[in-house]
N, C-alpha and C. Protein backbone atom coordinates (compact mmCIF):
# COMPACT_ATOMS: atom_id res chain seq x y z
N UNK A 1 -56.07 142.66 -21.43
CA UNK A 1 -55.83 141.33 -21.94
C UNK A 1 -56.61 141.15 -23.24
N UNK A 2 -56.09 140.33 -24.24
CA UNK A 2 -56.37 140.29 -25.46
C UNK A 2 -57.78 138.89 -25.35
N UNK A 3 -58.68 139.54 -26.52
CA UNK A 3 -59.94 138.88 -26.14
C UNK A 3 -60.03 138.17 -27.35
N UNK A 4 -60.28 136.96 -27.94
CA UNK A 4 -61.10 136.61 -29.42
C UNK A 4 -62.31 137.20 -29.42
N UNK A 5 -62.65 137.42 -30.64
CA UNK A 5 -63.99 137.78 -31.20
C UNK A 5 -64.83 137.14 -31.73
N UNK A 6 -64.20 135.94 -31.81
CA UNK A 6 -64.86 134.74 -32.33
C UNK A 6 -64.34 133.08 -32.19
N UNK A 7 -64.51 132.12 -32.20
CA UNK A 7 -64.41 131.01 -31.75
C UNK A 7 -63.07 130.37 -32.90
N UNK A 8 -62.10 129.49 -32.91
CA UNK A 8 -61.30 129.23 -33.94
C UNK A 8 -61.25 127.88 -34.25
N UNK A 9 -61.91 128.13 -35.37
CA UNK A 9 -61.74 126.21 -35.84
C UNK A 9 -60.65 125.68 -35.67
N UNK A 10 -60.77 124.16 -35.67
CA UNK A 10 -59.67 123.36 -35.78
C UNK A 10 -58.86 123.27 -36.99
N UNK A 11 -59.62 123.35 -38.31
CA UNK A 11 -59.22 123.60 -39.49
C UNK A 11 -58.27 124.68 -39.80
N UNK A 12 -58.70 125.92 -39.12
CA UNK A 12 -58.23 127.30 -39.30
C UNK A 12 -56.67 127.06 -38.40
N UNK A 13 -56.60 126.85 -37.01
CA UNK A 13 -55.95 126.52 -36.38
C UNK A 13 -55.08 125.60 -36.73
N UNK A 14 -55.15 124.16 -37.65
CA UNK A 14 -54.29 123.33 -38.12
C UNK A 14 -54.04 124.31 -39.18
N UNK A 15 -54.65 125.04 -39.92
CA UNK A 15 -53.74 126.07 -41.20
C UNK A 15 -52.34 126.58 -40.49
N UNK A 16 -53.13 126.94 -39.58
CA UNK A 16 -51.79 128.11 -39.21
C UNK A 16 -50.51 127.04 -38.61
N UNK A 17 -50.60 126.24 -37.95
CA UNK A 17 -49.70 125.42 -37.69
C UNK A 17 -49.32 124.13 -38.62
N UNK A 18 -49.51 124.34 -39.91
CA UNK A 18 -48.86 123.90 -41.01
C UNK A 18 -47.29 123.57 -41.16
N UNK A 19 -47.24 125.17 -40.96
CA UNK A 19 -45.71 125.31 -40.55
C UNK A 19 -44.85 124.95 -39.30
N UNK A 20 -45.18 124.63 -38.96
CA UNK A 20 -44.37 124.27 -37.00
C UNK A 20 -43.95 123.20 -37.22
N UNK A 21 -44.03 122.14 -38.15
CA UNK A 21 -43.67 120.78 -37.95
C UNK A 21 -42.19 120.58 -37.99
N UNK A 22 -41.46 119.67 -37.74
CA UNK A 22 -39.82 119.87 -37.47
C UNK A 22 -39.16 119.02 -38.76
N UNK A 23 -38.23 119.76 -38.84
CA UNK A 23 -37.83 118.99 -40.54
C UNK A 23 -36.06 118.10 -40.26
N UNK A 24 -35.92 117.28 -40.81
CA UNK A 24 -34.29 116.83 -40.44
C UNK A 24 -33.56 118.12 -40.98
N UNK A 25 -32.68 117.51 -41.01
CA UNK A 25 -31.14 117.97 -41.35
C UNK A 25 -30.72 118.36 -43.22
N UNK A 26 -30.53 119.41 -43.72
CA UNK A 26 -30.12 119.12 -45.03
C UNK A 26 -28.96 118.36 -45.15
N UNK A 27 -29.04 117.44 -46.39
CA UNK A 27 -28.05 116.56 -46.64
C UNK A 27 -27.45 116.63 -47.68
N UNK A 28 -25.72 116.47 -47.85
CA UNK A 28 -25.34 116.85 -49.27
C UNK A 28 -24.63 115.17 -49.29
N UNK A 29 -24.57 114.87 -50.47
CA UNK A 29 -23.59 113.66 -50.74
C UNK A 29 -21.96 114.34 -51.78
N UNK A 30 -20.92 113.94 -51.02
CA UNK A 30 -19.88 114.22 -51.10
C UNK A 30 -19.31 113.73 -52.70
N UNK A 31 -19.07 114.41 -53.79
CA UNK A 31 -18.99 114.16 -55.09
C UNK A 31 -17.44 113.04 -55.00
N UNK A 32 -16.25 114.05 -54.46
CA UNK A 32 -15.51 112.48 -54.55
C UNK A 32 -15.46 111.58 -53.63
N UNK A 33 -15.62 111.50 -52.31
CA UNK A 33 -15.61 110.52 -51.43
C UNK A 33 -17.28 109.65 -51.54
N UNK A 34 -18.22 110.23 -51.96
CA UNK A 34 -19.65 109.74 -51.72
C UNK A 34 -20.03 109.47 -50.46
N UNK A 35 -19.53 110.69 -49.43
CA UNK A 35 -19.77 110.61 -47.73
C UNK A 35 -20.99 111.47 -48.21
N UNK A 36 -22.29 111.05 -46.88
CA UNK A 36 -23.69 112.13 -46.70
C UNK A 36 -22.55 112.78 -45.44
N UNK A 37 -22.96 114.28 -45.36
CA UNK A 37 -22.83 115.08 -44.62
C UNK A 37 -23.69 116.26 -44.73
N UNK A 38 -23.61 117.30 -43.34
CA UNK A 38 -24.22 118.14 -43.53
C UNK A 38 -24.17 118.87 -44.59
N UNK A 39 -25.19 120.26 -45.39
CA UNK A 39 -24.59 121.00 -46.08
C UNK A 39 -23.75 121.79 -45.31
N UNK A 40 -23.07 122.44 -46.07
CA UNK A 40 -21.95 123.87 -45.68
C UNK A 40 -21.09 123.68 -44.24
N UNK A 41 -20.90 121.77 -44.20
CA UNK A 41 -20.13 121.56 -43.14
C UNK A 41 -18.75 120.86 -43.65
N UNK A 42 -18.32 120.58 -42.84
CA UNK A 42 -16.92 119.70 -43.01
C UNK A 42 -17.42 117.93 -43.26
N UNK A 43 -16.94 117.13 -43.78
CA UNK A 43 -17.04 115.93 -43.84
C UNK A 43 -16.25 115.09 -42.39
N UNK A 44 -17.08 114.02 -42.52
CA UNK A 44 -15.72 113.15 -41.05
C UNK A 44 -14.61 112.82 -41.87
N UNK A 45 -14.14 112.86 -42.65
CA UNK A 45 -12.80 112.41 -43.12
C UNK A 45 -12.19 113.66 -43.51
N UNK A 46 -12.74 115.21 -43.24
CA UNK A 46 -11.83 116.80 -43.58
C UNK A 46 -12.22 117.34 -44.84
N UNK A 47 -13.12 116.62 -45.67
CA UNK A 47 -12.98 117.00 -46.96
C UNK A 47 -14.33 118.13 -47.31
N UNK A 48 -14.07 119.35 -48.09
CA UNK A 48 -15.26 120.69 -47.93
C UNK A 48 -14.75 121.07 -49.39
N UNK A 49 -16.25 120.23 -49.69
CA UNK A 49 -16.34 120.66 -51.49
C UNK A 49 -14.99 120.25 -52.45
N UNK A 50 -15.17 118.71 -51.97
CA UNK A 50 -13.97 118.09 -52.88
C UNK A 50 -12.35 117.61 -52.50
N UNK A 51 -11.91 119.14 -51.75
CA UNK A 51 -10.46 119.59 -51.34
C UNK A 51 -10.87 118.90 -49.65
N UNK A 52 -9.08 118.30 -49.58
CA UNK A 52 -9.02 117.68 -48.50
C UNK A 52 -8.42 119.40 -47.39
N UNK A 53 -9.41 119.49 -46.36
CA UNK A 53 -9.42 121.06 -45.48
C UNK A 53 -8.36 120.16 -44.24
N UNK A 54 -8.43 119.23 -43.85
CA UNK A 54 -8.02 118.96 -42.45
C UNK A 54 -7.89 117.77 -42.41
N UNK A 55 -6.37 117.28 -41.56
CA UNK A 55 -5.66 115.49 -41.71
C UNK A 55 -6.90 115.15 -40.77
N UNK A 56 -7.57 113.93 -40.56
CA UNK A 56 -7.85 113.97 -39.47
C UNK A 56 -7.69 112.01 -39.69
N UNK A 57 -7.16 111.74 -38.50
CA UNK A 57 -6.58 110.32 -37.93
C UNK A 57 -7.79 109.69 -37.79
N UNK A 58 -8.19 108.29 -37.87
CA UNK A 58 -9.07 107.26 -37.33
C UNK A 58 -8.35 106.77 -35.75
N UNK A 59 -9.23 106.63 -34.91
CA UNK A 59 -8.86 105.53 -33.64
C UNK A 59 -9.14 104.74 -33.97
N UNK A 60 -8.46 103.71 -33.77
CA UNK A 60 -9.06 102.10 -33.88
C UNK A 60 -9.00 101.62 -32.49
């Protein structure tokens, strides 16, 4: 079993977990509709980088 050799600050310890914190979502805003959507996804109304990809109907 693996042993320390020495005691680990809190400082040292918050260094290293700097990185772990959780980040949202990247966001692109849609040039002709001005929808936020994911990057490198489809929009809710079909539209991927401008061009309409897919009809898609509203329920009302």
């Amino acid at each position: 079993m693996a042993v320390q050799k020495s005691r680990v600050s809190p400082s040292r310890r918050g260094q290293r977990r700097s990185h772990d914190s959780l980040k949202g979502p990247t966001l692109s805003i849609e040039k002709t509709t001005g929808e936020t959507h994911r990057r490198h996804h489809l929009g809710a109304d079909g539209h991927y980088r401008g061009k309409k990809i897919l009809n898609i109907t509203q329920k009302d």
